[in-house]
Protein backbone atom coordinates (compact mmCIF):
# COMPACT_ATOMS: atom_id res chain seq x y z
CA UNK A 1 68.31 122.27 45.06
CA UNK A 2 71.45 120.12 45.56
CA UNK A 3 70.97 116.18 46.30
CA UNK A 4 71.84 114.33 49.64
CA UNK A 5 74.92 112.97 47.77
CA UNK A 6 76.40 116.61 46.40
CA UNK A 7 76.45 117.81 50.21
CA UNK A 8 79.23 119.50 51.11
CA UNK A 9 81.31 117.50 53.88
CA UNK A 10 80.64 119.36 56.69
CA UNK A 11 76.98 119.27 56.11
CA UNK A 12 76.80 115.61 55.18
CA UNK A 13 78.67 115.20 59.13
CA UNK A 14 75.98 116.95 60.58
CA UNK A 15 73.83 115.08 59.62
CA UNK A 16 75.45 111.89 60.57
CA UNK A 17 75.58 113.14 64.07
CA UNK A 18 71.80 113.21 64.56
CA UNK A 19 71.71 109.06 63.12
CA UNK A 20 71.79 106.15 65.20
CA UNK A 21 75.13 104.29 64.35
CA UNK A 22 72.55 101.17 63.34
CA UNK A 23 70.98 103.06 61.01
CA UNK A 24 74.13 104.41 59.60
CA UNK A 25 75.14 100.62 59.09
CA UNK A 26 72.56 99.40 57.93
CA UNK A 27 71.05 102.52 55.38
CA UNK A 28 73.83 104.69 54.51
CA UNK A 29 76.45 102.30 53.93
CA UNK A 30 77.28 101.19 50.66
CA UNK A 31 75.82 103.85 48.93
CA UNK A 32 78.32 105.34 46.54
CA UNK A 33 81.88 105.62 47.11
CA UNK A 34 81.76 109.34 47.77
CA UNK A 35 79.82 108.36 51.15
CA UNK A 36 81.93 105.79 51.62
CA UNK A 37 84.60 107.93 51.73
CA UNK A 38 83.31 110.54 53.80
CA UNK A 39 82.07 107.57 55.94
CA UNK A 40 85.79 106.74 56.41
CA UNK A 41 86.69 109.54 57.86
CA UNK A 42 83.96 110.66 59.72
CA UNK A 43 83.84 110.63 63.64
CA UNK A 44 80.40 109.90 65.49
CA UNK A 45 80.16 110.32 69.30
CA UNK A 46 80.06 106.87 69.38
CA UNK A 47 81.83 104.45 67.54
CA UNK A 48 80.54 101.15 66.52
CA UNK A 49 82.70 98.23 67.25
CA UNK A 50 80.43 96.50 67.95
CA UNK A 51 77.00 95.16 65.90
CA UNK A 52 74.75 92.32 67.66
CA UNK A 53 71.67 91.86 65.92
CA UNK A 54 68.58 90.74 67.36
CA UNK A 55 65.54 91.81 66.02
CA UNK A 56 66.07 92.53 62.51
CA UNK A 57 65.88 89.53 59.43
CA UNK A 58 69.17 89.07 58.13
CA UNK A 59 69.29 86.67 54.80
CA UNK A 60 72.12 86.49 52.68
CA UNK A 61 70.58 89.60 50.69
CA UNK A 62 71.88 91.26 53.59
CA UNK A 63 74.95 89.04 54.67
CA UNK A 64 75.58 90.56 50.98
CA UNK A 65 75.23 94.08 51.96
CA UNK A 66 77.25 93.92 55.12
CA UNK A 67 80.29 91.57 53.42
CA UNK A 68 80.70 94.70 51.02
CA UNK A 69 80.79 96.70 54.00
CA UNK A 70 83.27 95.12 55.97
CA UNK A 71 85.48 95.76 52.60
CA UNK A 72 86.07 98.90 53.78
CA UNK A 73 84.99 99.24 57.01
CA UNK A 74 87.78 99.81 60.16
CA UNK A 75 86.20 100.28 63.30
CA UNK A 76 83.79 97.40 64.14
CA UNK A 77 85.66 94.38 66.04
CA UNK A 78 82.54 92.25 66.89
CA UNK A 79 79.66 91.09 64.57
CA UNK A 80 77.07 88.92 65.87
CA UNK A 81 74.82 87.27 63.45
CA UNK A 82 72.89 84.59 65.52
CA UNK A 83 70.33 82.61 64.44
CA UNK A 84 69.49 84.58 61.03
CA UNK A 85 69.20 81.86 58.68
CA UNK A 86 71.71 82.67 56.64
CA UNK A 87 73.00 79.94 54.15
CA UNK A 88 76.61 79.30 52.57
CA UNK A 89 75.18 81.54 49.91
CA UNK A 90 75.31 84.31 52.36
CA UNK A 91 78.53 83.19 54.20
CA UNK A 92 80.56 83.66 51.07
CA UNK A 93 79.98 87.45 50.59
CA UNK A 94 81.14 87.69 54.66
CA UNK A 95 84.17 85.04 53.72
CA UNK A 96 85.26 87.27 51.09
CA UNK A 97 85.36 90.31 53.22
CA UNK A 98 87.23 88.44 55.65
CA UNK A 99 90.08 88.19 53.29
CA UNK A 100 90.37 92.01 52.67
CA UNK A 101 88.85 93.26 56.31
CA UNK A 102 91.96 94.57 58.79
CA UNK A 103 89.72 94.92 61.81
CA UNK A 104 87.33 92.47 62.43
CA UNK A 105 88.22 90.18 65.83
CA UNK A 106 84.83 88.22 66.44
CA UNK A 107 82.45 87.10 63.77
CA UNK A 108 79.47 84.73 65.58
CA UNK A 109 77.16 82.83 63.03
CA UNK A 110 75.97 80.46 65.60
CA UNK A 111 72.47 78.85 64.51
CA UNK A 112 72.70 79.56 60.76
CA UNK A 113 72.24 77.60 57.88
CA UNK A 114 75.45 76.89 57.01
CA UNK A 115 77.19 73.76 55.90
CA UNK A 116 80.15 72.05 54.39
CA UNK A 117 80.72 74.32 51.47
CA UNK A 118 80.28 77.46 53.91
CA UNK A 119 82.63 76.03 56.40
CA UNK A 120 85.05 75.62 53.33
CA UNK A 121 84.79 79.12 52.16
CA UNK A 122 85.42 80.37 55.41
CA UNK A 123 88.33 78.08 55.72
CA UNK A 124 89.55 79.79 52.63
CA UNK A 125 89.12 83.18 54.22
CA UNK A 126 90.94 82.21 57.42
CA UNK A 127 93.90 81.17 55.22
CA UNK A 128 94.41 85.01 54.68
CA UNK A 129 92.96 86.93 57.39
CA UNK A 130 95.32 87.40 60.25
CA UNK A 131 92.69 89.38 62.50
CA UNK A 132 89.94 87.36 63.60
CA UNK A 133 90.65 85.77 66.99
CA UNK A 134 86.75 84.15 67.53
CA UNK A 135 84.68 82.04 65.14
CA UNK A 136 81.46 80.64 66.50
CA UNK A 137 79.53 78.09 64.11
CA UNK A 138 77.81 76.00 66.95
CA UNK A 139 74.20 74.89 65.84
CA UNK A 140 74.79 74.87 61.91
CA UNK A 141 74.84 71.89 59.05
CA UNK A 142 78.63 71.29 59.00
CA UNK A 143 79.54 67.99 59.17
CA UNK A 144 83.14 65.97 59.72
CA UNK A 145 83.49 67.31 56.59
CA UNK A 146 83.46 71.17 57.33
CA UNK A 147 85.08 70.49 60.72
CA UNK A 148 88.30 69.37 58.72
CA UNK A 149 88.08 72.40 56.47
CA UNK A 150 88.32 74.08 59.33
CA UNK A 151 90.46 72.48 61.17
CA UNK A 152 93.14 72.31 58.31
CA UNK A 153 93.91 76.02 58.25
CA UNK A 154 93.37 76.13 62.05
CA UNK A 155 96.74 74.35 62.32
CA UNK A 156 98.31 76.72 60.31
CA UNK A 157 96.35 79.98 61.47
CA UNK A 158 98.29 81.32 64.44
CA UNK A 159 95.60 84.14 65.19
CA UNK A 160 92.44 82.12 65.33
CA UNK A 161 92.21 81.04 69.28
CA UNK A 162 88.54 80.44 69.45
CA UNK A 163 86.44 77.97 66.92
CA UNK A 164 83.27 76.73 68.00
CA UNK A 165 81.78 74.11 65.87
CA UNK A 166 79.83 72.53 68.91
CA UNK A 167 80.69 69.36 71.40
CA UNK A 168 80.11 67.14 68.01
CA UNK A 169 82.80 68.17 66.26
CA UNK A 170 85.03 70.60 68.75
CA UNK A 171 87.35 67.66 69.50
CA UNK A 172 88.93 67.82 66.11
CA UNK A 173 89.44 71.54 66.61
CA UNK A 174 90.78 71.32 70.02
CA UNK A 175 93.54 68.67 68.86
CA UNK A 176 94.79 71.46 66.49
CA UNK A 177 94.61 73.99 68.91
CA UNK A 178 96.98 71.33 71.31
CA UNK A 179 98.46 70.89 68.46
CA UNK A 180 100.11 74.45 67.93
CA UNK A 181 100.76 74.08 71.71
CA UNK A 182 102.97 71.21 71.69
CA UNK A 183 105.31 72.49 68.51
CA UNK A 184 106.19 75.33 70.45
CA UNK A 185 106.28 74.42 74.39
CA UNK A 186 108.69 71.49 75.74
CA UNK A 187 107.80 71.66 79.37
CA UNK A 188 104.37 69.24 79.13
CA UNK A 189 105.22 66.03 80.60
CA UNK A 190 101.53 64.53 80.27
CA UNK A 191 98.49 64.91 78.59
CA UNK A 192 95.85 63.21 81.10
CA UNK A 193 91.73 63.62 81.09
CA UNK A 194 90.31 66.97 82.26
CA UNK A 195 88.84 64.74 86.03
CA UNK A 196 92.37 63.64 86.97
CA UNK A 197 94.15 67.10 86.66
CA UNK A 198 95.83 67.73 90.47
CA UNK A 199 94.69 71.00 91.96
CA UNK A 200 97.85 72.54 90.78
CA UNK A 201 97.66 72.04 87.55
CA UNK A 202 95.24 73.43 85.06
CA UNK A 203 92.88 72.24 82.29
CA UNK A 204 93.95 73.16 78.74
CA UNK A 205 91.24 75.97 77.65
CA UNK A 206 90.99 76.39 74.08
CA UNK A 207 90.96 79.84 73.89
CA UNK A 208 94.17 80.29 75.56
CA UNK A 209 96.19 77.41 74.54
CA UNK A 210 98.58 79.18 72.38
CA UNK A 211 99.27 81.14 75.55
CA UNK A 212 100.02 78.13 78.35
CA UNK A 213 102.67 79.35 80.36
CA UNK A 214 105.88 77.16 80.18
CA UNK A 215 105.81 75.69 83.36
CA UNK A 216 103.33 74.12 82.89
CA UNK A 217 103.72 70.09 83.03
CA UNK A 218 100.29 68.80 83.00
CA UNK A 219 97.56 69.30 80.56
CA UNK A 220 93.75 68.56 81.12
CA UNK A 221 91.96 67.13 77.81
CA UNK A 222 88.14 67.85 77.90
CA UNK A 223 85.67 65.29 77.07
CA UNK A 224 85.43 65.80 72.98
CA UNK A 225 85.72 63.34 70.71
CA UNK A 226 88.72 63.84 68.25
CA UNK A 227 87.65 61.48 65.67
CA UNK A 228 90.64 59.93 63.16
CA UNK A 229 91.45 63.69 61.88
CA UNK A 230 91.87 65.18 65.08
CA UNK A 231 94.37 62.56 66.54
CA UNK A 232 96.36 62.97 63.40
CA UNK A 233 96.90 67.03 64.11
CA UNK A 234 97.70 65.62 67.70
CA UNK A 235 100.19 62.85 66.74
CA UNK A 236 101.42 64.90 64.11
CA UNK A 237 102.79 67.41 66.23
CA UNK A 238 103.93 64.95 69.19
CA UNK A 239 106.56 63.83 66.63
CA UNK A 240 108.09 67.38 67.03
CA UNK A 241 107.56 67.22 71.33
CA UNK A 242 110.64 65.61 73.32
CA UNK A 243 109.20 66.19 76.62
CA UNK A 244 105.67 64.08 76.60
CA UNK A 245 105.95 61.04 78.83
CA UNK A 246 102.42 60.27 79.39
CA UNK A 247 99.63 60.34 76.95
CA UNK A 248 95.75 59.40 78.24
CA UNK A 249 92.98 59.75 75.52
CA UNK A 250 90.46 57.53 76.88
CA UNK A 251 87.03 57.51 75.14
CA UNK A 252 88.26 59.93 71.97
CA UNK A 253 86.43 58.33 69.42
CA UNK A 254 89.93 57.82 67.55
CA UNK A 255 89.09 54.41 65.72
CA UNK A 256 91.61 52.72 63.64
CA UNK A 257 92.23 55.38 61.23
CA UNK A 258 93.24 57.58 65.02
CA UNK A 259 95.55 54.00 66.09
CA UNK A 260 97.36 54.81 62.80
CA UNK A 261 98.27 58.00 63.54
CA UNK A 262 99.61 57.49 66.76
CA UNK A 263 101.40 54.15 65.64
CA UNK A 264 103.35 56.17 63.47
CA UNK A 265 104.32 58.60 66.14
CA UNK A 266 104.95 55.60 68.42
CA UNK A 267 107.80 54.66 65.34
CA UNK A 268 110.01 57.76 65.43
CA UNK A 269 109.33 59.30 69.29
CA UNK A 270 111.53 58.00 71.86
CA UNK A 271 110.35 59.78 75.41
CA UNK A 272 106.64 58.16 75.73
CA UNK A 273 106.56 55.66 78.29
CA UNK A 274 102.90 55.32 78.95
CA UNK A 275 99.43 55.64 76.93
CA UNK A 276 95.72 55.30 77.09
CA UNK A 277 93.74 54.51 73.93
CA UNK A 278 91.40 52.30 75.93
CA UNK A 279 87.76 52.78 74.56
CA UNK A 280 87.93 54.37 71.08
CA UNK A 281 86.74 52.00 68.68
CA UNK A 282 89.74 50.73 67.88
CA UNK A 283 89.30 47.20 65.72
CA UNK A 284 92.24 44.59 64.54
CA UNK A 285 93.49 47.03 61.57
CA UNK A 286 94.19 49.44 64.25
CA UNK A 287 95.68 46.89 66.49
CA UNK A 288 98.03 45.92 63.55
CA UNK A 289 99.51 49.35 62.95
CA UNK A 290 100.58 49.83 66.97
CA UNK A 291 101.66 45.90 67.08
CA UNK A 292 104.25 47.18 63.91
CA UNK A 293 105.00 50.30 66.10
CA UNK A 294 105.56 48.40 69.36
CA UNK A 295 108.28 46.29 67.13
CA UNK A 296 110.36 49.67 66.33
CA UNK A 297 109.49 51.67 69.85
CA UNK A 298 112.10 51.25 72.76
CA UNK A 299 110.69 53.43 75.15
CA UNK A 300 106.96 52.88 75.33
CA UNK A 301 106.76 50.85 79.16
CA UNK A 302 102.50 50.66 78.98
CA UNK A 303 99.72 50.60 76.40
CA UNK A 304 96.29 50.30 77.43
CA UNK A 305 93.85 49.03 74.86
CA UNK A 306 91.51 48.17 77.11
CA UNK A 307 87.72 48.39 76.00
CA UNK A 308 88.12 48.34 71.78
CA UNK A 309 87.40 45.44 69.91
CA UNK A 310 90.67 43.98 68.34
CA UNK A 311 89.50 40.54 68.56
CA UNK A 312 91.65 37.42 67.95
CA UNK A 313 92.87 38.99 65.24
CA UNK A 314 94.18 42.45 66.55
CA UNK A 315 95.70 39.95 69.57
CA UNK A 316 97.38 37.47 67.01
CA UNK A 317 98.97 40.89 65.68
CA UNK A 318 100.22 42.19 69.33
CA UNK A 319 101.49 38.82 70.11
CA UNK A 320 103.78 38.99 67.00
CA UNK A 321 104.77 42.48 68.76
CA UNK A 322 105.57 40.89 71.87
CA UNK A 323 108.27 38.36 70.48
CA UNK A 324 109.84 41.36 69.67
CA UNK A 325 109.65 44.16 71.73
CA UNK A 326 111.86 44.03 74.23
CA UNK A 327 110.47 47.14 76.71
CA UNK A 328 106.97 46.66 76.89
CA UNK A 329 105.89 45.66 81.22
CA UNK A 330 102.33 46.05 80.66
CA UNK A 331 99.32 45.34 78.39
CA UNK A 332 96.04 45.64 79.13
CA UNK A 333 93.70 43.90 76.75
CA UNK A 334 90.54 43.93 78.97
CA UNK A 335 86.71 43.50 76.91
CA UNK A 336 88.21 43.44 73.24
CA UNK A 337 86.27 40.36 72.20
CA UNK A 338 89.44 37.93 72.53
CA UNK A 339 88.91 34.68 71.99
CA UNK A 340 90.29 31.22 72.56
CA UNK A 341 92.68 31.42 69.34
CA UNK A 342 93.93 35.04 70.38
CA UNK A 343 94.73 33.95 74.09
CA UNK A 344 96.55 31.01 72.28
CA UNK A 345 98.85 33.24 70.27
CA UNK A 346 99.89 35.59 73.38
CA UNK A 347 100.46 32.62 75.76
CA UNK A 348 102.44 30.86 72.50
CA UNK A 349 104.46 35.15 72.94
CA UNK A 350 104.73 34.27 76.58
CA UNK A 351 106.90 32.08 76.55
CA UNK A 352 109.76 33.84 74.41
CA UNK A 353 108.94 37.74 76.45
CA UNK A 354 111.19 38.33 79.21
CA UNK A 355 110.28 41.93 79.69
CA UNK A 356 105.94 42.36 80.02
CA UNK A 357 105.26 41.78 83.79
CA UNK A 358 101.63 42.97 83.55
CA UNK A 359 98.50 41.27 81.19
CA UNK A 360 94.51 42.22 81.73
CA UNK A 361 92.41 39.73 79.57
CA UNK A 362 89.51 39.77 81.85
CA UNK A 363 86.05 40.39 80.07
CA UNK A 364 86.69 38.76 77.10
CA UNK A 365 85.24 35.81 74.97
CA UNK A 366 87.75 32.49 75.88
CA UNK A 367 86.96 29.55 77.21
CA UNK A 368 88.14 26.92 79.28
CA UNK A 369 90.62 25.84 76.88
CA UNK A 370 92.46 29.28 76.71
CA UNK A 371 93.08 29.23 80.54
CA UNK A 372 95.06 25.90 79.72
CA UNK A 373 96.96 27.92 77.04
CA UNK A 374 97.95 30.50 79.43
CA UNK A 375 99.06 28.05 82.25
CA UNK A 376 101.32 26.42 80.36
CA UNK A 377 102.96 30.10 79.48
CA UNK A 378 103.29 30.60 83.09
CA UNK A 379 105.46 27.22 83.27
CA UNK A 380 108.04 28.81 81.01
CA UNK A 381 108.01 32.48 81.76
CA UNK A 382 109.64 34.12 84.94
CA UNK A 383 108.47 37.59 84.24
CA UNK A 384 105.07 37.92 84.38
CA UNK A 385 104.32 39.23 88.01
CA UNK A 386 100.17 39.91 87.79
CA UNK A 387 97.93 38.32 85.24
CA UNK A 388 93.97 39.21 85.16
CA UNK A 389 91.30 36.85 83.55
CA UNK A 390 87.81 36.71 83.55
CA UNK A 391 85.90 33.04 83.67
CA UNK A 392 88.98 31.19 82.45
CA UNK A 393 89.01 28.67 85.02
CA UNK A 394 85.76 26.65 84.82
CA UNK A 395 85.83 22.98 85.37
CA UNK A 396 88.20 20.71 87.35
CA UNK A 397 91.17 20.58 84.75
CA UNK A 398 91.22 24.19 84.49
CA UNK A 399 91.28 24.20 88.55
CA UNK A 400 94.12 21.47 88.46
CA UNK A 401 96.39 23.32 86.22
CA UNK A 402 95.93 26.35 87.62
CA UNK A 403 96.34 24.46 91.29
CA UNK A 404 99.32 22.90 89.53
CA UNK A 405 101.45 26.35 88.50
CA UNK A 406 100.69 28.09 91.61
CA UNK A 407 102.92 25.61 93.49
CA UNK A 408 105.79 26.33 90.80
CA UNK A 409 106.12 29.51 89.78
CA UNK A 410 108.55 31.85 91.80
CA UNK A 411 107.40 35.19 90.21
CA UNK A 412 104.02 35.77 89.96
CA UNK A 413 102.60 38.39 92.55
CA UNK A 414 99.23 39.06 91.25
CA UNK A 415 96.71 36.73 89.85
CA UNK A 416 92.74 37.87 89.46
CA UNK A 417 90.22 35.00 88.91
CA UNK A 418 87.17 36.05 87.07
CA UNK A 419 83.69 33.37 87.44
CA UNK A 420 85.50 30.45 89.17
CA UNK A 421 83.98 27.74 89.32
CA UNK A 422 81.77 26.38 92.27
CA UNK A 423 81.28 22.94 94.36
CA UNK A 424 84.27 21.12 94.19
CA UNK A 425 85.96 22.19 91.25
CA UNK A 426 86.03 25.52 93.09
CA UNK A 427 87.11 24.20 96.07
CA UNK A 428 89.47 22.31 94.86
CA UNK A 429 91.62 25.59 93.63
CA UNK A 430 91.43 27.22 97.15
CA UNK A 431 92.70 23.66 98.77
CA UNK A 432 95.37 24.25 96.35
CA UNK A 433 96.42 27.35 97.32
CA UNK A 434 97.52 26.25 100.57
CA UNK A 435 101.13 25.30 98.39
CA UNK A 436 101.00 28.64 96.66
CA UNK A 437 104.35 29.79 95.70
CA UNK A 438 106.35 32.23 98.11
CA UNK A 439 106.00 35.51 95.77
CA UNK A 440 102.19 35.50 95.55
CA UNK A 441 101.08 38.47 97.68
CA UNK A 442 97.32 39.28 95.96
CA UNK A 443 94.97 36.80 95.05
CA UNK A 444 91.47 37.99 93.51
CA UNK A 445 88.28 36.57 92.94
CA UNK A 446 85.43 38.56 92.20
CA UNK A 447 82.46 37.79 91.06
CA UNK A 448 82.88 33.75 91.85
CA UNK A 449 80.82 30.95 93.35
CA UNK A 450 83.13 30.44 96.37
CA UNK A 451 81.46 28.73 99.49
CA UNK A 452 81.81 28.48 102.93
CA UNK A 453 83.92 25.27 102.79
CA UNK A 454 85.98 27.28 99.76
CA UNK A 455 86.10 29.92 101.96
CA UNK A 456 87.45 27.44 105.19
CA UNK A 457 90.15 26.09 102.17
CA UNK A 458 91.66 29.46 101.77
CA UNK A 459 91.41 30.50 105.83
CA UNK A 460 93.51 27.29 105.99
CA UNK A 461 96.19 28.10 103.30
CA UNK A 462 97.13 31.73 104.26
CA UNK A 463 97.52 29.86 107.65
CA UNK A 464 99.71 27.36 106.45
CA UNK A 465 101.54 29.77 103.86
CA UNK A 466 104.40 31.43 104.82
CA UNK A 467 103.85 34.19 101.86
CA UNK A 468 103.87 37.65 101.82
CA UNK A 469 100.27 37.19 101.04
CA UNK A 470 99.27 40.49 101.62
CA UNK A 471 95.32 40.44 100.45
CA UNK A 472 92.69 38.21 99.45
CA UNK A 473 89.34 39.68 97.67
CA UNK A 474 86.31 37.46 97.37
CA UNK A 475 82.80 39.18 96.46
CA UNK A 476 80.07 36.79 96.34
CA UNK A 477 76.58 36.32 97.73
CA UNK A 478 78.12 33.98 100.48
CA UNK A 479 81.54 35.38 100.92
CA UNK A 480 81.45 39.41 101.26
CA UNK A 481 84.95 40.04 101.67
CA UNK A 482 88.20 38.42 103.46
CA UNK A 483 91.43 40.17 104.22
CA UNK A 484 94.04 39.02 105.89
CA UNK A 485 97.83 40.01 106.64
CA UNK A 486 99.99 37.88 107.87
């Protein structure tokens, strides 16, 4: 009697043909290599391209048994192995098929066990395979460190369009995917947050991105966090783009070590005119590195660091910047912590800049003192059109100085007036205003004590003023709202 494995070719085929294709992957596989041969070359009814697996256990006995498989196996395209526990044990038998494995598009191992040293293997794998289009490793144990295995090769890998690591970490993969993008189209103009894109325009989708039609001029970022690693992919690869003009990464988790990154790009790139790094975590070592940037850069026109904490320090730094930098209109510096010291070093900048016509400082930590700092700035400087500051004006000097400059200066068009004072310090101000300067067309004060006689004051002075005052806001408990045009 002959064995199973002596069958004659034609037999052995028959018998295929009355097996489930599961059951020939899973039992008859990796056998000998006489089957595996005969396996090769065998045509079922159906071929498998194909393999989701639901209800059986797969461990990494079995992640074993299939990596030797997909060795030598050319027809399946799609393996999903979801939530089967499998451990980086397991992952490296699958990794080291990868390497060898010609066929293989989609590999899913979302809700494993797999962590850092899996993530590396398969990083290793990647660094080879030039098939596999989808990776999905949502729900596993890889931390940033994993993520940047991964996201290393990803920015070399020009097959891989889909990585899924989750929303923790997918930032860092998407900047590599943008990445790739930018090296190789010139047409973007701005990179702006997913909510603002215009109806013509369309969001940047990961899996596609290496695919974004050249027209295109606007790009959509999503709502991931990038972290330090992926704004250096990003900034990396701006310093190849000549076409980027405008650059928003609000709330992308970049912190200093993400500040450096792009400070360097700021050093060598001359077509960015405006960018957005407000709320990232961004402290006074990060503020240092763009300060040295904005000393080099000629073309940069806004920076908004609005919502970080740079502190007196990280302002001290910028104001060295602004001595220097002559292109630089506008700054915002809103809720960074700022105190009296740092508000003395950019008013002390003030008075050299003849270029930044724009400063936010509202929502910081100064006191009445730094209001007189930036006063006297304003005595000097002729540039500065709109200035915002939060409870900087909070006793009658503060009121008289500020009472003081508004009948002298001849440029400033906007000034906002954070927690003014009230009673007669208050009032004092708005009786001032009735010899405001001839350029001053807005005038806020939100959030103040203002009463009805403050309120009768500044009636009187847009009266008597023969401004383009244009608009006057005033929210308080007694004063909703006045507007008036003249």
């Amino acid at each position: 009697m002959s064995s199973f494995i002596t069958l004659p070719v034609e037999i052995v085929y028959r018998i295929l043909d009355h097996l489930e294709l599961e059951d020939i992957f899973w039992s008859v596989r990796n056998v000998c290599q006489r089957f595996e041969k005969i396996l090769n070359t065998y045509k079922h009814p159906k071929t498998i391209h194909t393999l989701n697996v639901y209800s059986k256990k797969i461990t990494d006995k079995e992640a074993k048994h299939v990596g030797k498989i997909l060795k030598v196996d050319e027809a399946l395209v799609d393996l999903n192995f979801g939530n089967k526990g499998i451990t980086d044990k397991g992952v490296w038998y699958l990794a080291d098929a990868l390497k060898v494995n010609k066929t293989l598009t989609s590999l899913r191992l979302f809700g494993n066990r797999i962590g850092d040293v899996g993530a590396q293997y398969l990083a290793d794998a990647l660094k080879v395979n030039r098939t596999l289009t989808t990776l999905d490793l949502r729900w596993s144990s890889i931390s940033i460190v994993g993520a940047e295995y991964l996201a290393d090769v990803v920015s070399i890998n020009e097959t891989i369009e889909e990585l899924w690591l989750g929303d923790k970490f997918s930032g860092v993969i998407a900047a590599c995917h943008l990445a790739k993008l930018l090296r190789v189209n010139q047409t973007i103009t701005e990179i702006i947050p997913y909510n603002q894109l215009p109806p013509s325009s369309l969001p940047l989708k990961w899996a596609t991105a290496w695919k974004v039609p050249q027209t295109l001029t606007k790009l959509g970022l999503p709502s991931y966090k990038l972290h330090s690693r992926g704004a250096y992919y990003l900034a990396d690869a701006l310093k190849c783009n000549h076409t980027l003009t405008k650059l928003d990464l609000t709330y992308k988790y970049i912190e200093d070590g993400g500040a450096q990154h792009f400070a360097e790009f700021l050093k060598v790139n001359q077509t960015l005119t405006s960018i957005n790094l407000a709320s990232n975590s961004i402290h006074a070592h990060g503020a240092q590195h763009l300060a040295d940037a904005l000393k080099i850069n000629q073309t940069l026109i806004e920076i908004n660091l609005g919502d970080n904490y740079i502190q007196s320090a990280g302002a001290q730094y910028l104001a060295d910047a602004l001595r220097v930098n002559q292109t630089l209109k506008i700054l915002y510096l809103r809720s960074n912590g700022i105190e009296n010291d740092g508000i003395r070093h950019l008013a002390d900048a003030l008075k050299n800049n003849q270029t930044l016509t724009t400063l936010t400082l509202d929502s910081n930590r100064f006191r009445e003192q730094a209001s007189e700092y930036l006063i006297e700035a304003l005595e000097i400087n002729r540039t500065l059109t709109k200035i915002v500051a939060q409870s900087s004006v909070n006793g009658p000097i503060e009121a008289w100085f500020l009472a003081k400059h508004l009948r002298t200066n001849k440029t400033l068009v906007t000034l906002s007036m954070f927690g003014l004072a009230s009673g007669n310090e208050g009032e004092l101000l708005l009786d001032e205003t009735r010899h405001m300067s001839q350029t001053l067309t807005t005038l806020q004060l939100k959030s103040n004590a203002i009463l009805a006689l403050g309120a009768r004051y500044l009636a009187d002075a847009l009266i008597v003023n023969q401004a383009r005052l244009i608009s006057v806001f005033a929210a308080t408990s007694r004063l909703l709202c006045l507007f008036y045009r003249h």
